[in-house]
C-alpha atoms as a PDB file:
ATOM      1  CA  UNK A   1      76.858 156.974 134.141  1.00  0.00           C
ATOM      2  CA  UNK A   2      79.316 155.872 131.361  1.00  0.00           C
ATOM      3  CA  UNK A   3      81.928 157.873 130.383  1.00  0.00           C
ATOM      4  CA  UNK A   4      81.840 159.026 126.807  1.00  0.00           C
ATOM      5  CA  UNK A   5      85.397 157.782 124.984  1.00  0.00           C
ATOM      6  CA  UNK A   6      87.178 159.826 122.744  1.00  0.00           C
ATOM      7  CA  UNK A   7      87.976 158.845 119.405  1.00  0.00           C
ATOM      8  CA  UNK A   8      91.665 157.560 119.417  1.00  0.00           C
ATOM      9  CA  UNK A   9      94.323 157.857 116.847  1.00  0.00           C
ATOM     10  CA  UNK A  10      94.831 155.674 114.698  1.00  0.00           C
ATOM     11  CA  UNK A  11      98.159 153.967 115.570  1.00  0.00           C
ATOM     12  CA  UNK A  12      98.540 152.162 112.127  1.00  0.00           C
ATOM     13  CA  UNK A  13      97.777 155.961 110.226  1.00  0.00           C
ATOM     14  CA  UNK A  14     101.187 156.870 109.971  1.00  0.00           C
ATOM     15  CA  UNK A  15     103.282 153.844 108.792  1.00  0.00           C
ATOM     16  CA  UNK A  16     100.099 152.997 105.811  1.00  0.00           C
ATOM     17  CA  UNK A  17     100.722 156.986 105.082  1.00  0.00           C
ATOM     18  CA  UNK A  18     104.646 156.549 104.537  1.00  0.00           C
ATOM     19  CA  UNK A  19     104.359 152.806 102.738  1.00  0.00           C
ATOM     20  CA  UNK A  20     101.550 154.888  99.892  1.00  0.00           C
ATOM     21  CA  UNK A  21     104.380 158.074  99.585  1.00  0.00           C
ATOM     22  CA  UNK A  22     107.249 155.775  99.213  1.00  0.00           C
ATOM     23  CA  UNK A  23     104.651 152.849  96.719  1.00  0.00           C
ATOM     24  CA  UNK A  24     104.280 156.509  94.728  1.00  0.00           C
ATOM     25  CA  UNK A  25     107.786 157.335  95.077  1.00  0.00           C
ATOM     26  CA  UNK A  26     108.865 154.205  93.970  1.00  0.00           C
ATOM     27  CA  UNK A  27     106.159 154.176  90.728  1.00  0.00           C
ATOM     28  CA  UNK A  28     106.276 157.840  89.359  1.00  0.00           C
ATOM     29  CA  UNK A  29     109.913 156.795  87.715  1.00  0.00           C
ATOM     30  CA  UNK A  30     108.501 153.805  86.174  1.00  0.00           C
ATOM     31  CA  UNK A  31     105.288 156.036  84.636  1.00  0.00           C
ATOM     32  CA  UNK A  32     107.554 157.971  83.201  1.00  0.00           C
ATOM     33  CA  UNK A  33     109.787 155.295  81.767  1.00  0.00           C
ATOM     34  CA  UNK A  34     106.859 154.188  79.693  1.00  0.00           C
ATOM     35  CA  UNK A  35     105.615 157.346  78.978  1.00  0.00           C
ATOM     36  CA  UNK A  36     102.128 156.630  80.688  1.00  0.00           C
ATOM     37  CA  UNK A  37      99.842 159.206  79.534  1.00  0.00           C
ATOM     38  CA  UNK A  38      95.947 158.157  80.244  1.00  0.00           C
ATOM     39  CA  UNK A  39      94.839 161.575  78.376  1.00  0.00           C
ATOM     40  CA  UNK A  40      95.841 159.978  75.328  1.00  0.00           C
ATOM     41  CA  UNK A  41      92.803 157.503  75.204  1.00  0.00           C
ATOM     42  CA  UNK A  42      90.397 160.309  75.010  1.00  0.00           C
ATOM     43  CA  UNK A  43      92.381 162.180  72.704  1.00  0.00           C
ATOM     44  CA  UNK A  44      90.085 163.469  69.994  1.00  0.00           C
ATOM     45  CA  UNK A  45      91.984 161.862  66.745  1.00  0.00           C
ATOM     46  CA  UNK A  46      92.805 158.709  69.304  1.00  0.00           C
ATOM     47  CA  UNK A  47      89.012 158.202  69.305  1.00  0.00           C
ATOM     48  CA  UNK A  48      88.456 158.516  65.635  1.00  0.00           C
ATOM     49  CA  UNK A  49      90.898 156.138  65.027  1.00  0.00           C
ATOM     50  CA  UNK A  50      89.803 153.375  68.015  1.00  0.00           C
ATOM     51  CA  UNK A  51      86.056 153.829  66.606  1.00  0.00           C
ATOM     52  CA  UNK A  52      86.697 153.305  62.963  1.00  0.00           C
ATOM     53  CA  UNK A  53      88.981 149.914  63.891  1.00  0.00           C
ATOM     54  CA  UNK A  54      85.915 148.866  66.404  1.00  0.00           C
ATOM     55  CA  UNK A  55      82.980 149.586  63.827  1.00  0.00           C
ATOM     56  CA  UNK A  56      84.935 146.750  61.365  1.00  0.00           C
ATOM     57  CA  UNK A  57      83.991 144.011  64.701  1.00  0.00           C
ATOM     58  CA  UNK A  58      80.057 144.201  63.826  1.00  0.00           C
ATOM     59  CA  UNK A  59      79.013 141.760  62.395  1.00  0.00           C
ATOM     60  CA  UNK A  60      81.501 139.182  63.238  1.00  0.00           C
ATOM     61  CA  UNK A  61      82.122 136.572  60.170  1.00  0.00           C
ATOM     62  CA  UNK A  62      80.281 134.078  60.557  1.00  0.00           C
ATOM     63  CA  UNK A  63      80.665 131.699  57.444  1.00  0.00           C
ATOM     64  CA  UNK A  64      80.703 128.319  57.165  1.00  0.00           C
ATOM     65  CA  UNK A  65      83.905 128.149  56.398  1.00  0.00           C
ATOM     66  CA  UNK A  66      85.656 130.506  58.610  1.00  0.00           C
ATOM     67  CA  UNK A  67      83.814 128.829  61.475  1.00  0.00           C
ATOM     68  CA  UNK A  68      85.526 125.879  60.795  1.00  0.00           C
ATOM     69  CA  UNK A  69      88.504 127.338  60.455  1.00  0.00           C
ATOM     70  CA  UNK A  70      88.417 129.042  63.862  1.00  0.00           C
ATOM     71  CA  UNK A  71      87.282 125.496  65.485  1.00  0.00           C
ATOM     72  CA  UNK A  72      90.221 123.790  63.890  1.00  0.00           C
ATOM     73  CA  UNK A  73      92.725 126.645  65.651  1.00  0.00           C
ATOM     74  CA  UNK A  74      90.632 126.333  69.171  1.00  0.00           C
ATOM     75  CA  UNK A  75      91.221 122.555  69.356  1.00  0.00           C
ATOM     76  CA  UNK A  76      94.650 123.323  67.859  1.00  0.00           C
ATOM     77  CA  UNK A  77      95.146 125.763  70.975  1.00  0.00           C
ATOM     78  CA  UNK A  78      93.605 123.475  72.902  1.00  0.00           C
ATOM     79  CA  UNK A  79      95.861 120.792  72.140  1.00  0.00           C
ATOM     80  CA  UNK A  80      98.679 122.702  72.539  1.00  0.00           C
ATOM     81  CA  UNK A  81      98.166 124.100  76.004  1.00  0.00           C
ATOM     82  CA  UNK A  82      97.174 120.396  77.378  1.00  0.00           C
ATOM     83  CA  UNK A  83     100.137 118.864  75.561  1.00  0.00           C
ATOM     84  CA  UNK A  84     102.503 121.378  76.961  1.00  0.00           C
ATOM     85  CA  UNK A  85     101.251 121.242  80.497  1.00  0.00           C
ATOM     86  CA  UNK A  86     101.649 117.692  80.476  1.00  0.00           C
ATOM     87  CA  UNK A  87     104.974 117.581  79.448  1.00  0.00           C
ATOM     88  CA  UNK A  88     105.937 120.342  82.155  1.00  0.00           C
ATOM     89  CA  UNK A  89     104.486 118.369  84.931  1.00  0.00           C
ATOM     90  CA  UNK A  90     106.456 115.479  83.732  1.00  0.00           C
ATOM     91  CA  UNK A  91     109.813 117.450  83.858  1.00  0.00           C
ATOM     92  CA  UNK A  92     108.840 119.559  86.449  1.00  0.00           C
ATOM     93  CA  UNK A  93     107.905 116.549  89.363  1.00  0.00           C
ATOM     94  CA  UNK A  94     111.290 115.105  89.326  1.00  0.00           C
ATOM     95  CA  UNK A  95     112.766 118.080  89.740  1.00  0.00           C
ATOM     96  CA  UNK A  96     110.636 119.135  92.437  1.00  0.00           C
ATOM     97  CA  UNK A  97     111.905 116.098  94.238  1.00  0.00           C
ATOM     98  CA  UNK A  98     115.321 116.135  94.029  1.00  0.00           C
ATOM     99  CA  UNK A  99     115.094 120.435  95.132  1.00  0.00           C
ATOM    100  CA  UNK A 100     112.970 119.686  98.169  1.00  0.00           C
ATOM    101  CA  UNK A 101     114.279 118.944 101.478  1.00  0.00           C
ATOM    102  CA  UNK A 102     110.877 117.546 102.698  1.00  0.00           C
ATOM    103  CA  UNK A 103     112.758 113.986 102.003  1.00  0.00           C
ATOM    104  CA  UNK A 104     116.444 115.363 103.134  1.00  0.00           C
ATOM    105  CA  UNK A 105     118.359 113.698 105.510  1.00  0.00           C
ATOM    106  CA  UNK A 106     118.401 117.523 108.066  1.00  0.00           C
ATOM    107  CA  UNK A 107     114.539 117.161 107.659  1.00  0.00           C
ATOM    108  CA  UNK A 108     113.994 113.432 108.389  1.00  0.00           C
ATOM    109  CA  UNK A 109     116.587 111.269 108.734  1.00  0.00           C
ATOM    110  CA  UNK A 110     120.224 111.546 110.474  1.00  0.00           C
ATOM    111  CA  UNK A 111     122.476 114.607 109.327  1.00  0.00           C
ATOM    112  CA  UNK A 112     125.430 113.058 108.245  1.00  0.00           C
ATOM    113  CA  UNK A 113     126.141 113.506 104.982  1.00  0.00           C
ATOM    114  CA  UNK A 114     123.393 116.261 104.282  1.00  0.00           C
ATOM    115  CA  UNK A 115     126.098 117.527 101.934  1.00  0.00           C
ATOM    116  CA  UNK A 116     125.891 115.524  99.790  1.00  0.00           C
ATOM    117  CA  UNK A 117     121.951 116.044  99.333  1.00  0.00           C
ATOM    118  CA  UNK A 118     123.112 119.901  99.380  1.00  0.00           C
ATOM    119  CA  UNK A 119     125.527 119.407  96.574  1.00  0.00           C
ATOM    120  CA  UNK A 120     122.816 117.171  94.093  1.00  0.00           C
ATOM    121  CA  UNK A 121     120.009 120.205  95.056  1.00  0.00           C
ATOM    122  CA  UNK A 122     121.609 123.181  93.845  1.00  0.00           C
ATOM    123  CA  UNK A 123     122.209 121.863  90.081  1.00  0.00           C
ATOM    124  CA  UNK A 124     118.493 121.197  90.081  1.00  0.00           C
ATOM    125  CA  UNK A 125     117.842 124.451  91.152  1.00  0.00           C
ATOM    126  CA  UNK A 126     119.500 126.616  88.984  1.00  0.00           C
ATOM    127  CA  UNK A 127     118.154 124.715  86.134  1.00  0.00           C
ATOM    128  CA  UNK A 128     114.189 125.407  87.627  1.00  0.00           C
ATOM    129  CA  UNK A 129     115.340 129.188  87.788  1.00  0.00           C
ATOM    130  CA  UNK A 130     117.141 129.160  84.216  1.00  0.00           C
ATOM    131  CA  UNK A 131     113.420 127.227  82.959  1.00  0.00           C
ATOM    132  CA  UNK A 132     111.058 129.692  84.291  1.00  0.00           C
ATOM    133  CA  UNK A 133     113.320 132.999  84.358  1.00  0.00           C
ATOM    134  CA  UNK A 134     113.121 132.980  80.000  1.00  0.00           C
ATOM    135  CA  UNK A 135     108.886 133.871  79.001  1.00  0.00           C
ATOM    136  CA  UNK A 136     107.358 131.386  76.555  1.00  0.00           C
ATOM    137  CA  UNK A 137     106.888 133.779  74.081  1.00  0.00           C
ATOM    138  CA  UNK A 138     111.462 133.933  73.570  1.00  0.00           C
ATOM    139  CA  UNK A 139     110.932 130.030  73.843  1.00  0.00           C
ATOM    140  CA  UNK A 140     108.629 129.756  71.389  1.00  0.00           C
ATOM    141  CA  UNK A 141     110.447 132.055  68.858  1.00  0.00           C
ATOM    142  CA  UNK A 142     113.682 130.328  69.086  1.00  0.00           C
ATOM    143  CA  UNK A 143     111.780 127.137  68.712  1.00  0.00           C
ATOM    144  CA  UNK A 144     110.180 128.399  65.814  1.00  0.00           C
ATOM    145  CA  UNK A 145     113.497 128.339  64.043  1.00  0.00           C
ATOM    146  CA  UNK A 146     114.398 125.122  65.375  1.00  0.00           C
ATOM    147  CA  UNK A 147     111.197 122.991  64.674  1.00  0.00           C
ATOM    148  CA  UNK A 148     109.748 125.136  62.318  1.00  0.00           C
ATOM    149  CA  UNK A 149     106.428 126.755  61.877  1.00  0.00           C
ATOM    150  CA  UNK A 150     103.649 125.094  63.625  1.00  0.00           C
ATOM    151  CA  UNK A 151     102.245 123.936  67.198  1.00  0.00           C
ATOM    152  CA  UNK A 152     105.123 121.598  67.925  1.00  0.00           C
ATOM    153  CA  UNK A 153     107.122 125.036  68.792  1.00  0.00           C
ATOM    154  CA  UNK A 154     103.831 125.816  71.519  1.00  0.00           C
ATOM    155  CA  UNK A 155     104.065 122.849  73.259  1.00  0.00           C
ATOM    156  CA  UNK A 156     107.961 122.670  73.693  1.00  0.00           C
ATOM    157  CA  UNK A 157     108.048 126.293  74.730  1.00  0.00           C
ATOM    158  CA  UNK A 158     104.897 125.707  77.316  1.00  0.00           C
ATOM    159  CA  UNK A 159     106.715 122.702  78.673  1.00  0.00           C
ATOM    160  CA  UNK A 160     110.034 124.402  79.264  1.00  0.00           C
ATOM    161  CA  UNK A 161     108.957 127.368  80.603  1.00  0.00           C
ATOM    162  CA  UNK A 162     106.151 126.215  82.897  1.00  0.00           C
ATOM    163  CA  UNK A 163     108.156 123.087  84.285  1.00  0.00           C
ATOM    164  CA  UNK A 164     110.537 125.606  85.604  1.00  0.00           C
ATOM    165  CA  UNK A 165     107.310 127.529  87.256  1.00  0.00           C
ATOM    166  CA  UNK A 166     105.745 124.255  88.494  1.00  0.00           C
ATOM    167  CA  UNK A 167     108.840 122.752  89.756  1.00  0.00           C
ATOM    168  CA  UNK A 168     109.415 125.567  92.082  1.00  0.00           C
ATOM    169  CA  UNK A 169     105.900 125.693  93.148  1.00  0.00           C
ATOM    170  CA  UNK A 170     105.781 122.214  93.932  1.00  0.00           C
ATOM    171  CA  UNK A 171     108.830 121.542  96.237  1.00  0.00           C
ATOM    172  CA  UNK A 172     107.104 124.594  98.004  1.00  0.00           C
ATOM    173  CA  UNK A 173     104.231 122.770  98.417  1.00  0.00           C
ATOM    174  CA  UNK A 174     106.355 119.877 100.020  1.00  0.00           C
ATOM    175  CA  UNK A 175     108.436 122.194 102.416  1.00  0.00           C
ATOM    176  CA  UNK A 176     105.340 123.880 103.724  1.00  0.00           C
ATOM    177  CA  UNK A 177     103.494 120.551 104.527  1.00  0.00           C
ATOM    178  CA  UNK A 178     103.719 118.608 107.733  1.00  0.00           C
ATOM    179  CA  UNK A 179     106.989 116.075 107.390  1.00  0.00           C
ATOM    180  CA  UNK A 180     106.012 114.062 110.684  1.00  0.00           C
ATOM    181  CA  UNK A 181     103.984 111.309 108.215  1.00  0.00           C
ATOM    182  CA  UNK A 182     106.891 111.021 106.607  1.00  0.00           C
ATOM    183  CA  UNK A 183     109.272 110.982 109.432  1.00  0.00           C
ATOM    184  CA  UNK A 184     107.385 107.739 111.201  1.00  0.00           C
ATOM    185  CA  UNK A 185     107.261 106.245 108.024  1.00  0.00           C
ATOM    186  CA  UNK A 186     111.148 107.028 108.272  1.00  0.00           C
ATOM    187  CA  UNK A 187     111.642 105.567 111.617  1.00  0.00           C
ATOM    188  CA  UNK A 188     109.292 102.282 111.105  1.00  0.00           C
ATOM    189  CA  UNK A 189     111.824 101.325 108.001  1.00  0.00           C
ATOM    190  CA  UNK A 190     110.261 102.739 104.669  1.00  0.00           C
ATOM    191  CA  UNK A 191     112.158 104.166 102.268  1.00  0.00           C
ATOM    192  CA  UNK A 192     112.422 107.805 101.270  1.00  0.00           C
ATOM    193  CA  UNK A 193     110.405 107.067  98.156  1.00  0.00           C
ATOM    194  CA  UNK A 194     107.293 105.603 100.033  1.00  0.00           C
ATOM    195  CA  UNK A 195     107.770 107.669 103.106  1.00  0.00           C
ATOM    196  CA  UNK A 196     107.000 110.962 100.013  1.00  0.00           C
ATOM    197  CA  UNK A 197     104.402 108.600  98.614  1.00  0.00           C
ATOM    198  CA  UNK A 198     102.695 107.954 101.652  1.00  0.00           C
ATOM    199  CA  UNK A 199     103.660 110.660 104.124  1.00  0.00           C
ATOM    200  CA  UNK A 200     103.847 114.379 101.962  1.00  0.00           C
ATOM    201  CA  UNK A 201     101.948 113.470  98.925  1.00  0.00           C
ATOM    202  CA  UNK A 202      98.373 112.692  99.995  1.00  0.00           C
ATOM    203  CA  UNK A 203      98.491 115.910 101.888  1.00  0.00           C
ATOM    204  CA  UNK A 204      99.600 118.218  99.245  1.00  0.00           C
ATOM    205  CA  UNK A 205      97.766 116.874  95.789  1.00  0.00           C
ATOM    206  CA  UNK A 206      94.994 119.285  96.798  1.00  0.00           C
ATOM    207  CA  UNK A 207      97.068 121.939  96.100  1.00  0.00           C
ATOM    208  CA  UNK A 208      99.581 120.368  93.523  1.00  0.00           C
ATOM    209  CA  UNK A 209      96.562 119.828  91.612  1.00  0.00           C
ATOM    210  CA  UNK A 210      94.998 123.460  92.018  1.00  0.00           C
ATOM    211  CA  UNK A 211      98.093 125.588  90.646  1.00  0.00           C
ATOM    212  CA  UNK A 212      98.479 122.753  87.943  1.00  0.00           C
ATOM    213  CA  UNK A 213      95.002 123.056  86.647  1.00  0.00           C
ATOM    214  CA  UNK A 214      96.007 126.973  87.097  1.00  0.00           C
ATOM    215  CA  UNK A 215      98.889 126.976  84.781  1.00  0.00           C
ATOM    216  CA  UNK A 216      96.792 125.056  82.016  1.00  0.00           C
ATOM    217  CA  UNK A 217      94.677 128.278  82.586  1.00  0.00           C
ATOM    218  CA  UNK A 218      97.484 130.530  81.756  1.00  0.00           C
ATOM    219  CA  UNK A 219      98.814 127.770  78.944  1.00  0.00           C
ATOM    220  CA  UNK A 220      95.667 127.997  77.148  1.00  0.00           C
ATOM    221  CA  UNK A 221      95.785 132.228  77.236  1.00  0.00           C
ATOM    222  CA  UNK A 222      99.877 132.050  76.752  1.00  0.00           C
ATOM    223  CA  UNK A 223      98.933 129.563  73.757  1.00  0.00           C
ATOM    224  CA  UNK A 224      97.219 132.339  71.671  1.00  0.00           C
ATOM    225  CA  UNK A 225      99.917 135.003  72.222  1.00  0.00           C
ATOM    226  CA  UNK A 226     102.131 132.514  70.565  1.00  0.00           C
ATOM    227  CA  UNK A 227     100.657 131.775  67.719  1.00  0.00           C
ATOM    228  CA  UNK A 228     101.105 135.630  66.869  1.00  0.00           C
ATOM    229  CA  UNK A 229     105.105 134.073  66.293  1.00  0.00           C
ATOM    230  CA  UNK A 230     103.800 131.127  64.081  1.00  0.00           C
ATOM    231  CA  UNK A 231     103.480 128.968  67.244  1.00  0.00           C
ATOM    232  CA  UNK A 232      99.919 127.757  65.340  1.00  0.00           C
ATOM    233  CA  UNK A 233      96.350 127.830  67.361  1.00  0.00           C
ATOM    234  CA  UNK A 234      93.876 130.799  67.359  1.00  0.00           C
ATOM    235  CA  UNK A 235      96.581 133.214  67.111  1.00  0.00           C
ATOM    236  CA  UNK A 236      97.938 132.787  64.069  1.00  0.00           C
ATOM    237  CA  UNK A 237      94.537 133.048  62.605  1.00  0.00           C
ATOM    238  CA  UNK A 238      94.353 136.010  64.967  1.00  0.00           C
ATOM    239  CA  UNK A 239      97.118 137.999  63.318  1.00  0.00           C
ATOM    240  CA  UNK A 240      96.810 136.439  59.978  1.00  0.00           C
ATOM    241  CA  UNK A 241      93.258 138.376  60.266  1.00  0.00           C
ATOM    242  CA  UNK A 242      94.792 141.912  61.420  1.00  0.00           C
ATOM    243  CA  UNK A 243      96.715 141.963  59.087  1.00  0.00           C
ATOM    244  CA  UNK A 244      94.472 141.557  56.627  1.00  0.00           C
ATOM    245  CA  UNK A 245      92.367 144.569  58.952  1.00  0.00           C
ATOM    246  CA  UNK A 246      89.393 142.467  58.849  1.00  0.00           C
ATOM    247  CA  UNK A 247      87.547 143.194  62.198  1.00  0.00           C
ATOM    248  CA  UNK A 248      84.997 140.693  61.566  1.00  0.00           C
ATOM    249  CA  UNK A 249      86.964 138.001  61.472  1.00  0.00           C
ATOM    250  CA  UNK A 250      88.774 139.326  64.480  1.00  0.00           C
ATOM    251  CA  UNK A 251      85.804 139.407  66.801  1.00  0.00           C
ATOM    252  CA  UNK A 252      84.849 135.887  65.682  1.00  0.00           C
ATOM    253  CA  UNK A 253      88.105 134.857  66.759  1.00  0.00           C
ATOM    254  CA  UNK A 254      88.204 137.082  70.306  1.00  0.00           C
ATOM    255  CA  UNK A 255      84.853 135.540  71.171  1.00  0.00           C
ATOM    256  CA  UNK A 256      85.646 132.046  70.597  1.00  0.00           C
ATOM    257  CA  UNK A 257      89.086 133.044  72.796  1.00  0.00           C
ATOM    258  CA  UNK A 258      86.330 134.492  75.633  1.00  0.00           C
ATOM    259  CA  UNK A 259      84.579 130.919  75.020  1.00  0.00           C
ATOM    260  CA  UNK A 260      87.751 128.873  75.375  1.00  0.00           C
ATOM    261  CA  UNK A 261      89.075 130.225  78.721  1.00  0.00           C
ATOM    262  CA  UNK A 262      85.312 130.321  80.085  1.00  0.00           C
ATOM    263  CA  UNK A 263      85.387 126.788  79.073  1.00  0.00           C
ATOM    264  CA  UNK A 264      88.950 126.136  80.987  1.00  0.00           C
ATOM    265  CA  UNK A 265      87.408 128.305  83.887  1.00  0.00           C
ATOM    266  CA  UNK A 266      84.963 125.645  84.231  1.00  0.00           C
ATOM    267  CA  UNK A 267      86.879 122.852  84.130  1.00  0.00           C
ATOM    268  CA  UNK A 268      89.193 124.071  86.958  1.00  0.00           C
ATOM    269  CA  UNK A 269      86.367 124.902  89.043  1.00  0.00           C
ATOM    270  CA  UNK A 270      84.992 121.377  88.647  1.00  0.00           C
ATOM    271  CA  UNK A 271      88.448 119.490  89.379  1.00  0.00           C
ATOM    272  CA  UNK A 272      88.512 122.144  92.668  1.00  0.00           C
ATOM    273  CA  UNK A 273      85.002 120.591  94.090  1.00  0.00           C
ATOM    274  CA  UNK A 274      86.055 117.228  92.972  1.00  0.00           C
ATOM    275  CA  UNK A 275      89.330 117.464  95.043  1.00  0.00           C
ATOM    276  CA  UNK A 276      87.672 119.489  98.089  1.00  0.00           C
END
């Protein structure tokens, strides 16, 4: 006859129980920093004012003219987020290379001199963290005064920033992969270059590829939030049409936004299978 089991305590209960109270702890001071109030969105004059500024969306504008407008910022914003991901994979791979240690001499070859390798990293790394530790949006406003109105200031402030992101993302990619490739490419005579080329590389494009087509993603979205500092693309017309407090022309422009990063959905899901 089997003998019934009592339910047992959970053993996990009381450390998930003290991690919530302290997550809480920890939060509350920040809620009140920002003076979080959710009551305030169902505030009576809060929804008076919400519903008037929604019931200027319908109908969106739909003109002729305006369409065209809104095209010519979408392949402006377009342009701008490709442009500036480019140009932060090209400063960014280089400097992944020279930070990693999947190529260092403690990793692969003999360790003498692994100072000096030491000595040439740490430059490089500081200068990832200064890249990516300053948003795009400060980048793109200081460009602005540099370069002047216009998209040139989007692309220089996507390709500073996000070099500094991709850059540390890909040397992370290197360290975590398997350096044995590499290390009999070492040992039969290659050189460092080919042993990377040939040895680390082929493993990790998957994923070099992945969080690249990711942060075109986010370039495309951080693209539109510039333009609202003169950085060009959909969100200058964006604000240009708030301020003018014409909701039709604003939905026009949100749901050509919703059809832009559907469209760069879609082309990062393709790239994934192609790559699989």
């Amino acid at each position: 006859m089997p003998v019934a089991l009592s339910p047992s305590r959970d053993p996990a209960a009381f450390p998930r129980l003290a991690f919530a109270l302290a997550a809480i702890l920890l939060l509350w001071p920040g809620l009140e920093l920002t003076e979080f109030d959710p009551a305030t969105l169902i505030d009576k004059r809060s929804r008076e004012v919400m519903g008037k500024f929604l019931g200027t969306f319908f109908p969106p504008e739909l003109s002729q003219d305006f369409l065209k407008l809104v095209f010519k910022s979408t392949l402006e914003t377009l342009a701008i987020a490709t442009a500036g991901t480019f140009l932060a994979i090209v400063l960014a791979f280089p400097l992944s290379l020279v930070v990693s240690r999947s190529l260092s001499i403690s990793r692969i070859g003999p360790r003498t001199g692994h100072w000096i390798g030491d000595f040439i990293r740490l430059p490089a790394r500081w200068l990832l963290i200064v890249l990516r530790s300053i948003p795009e949006i400060v980048w793109a406003l200081l460009l602005v005064r540099a370069v002047g109105l216009g998209p040139a200031a989007g692309v220089f402030a996507i390709a500073i920033s996000y070099s500094g992101m991709l850059g540390k993302v890909y040397f992370e990619i290197y360290e975590a992969g398997d350096t044995r490739p590499a290390r009999a490419l070492m040992g039969a005579g290659s050189g460092r270059l080919a042993a990377f080329s040939y040895g680390i590389f082929p493993m990790a494009l998957p994923e070099l590829v992945s969080y690249s087509v990711y942060r075109w993603e986010c370039a495309v979205r951080a693209s539109v939030v510039m333009g609202f500092v003169g950085a060009g693309g959909l969100g200058t017309q964006l604000e240009l049409s708030m301020r003018m407090l014409n909701g039709g022309e604003v939905s026009t422009i949100l749901l050509m936004f919703f059809l832009l990063v559907l469209l760069a959905d879609g082309v990062s899901a393709l790239l994934r299978r192609a790559l699989a």
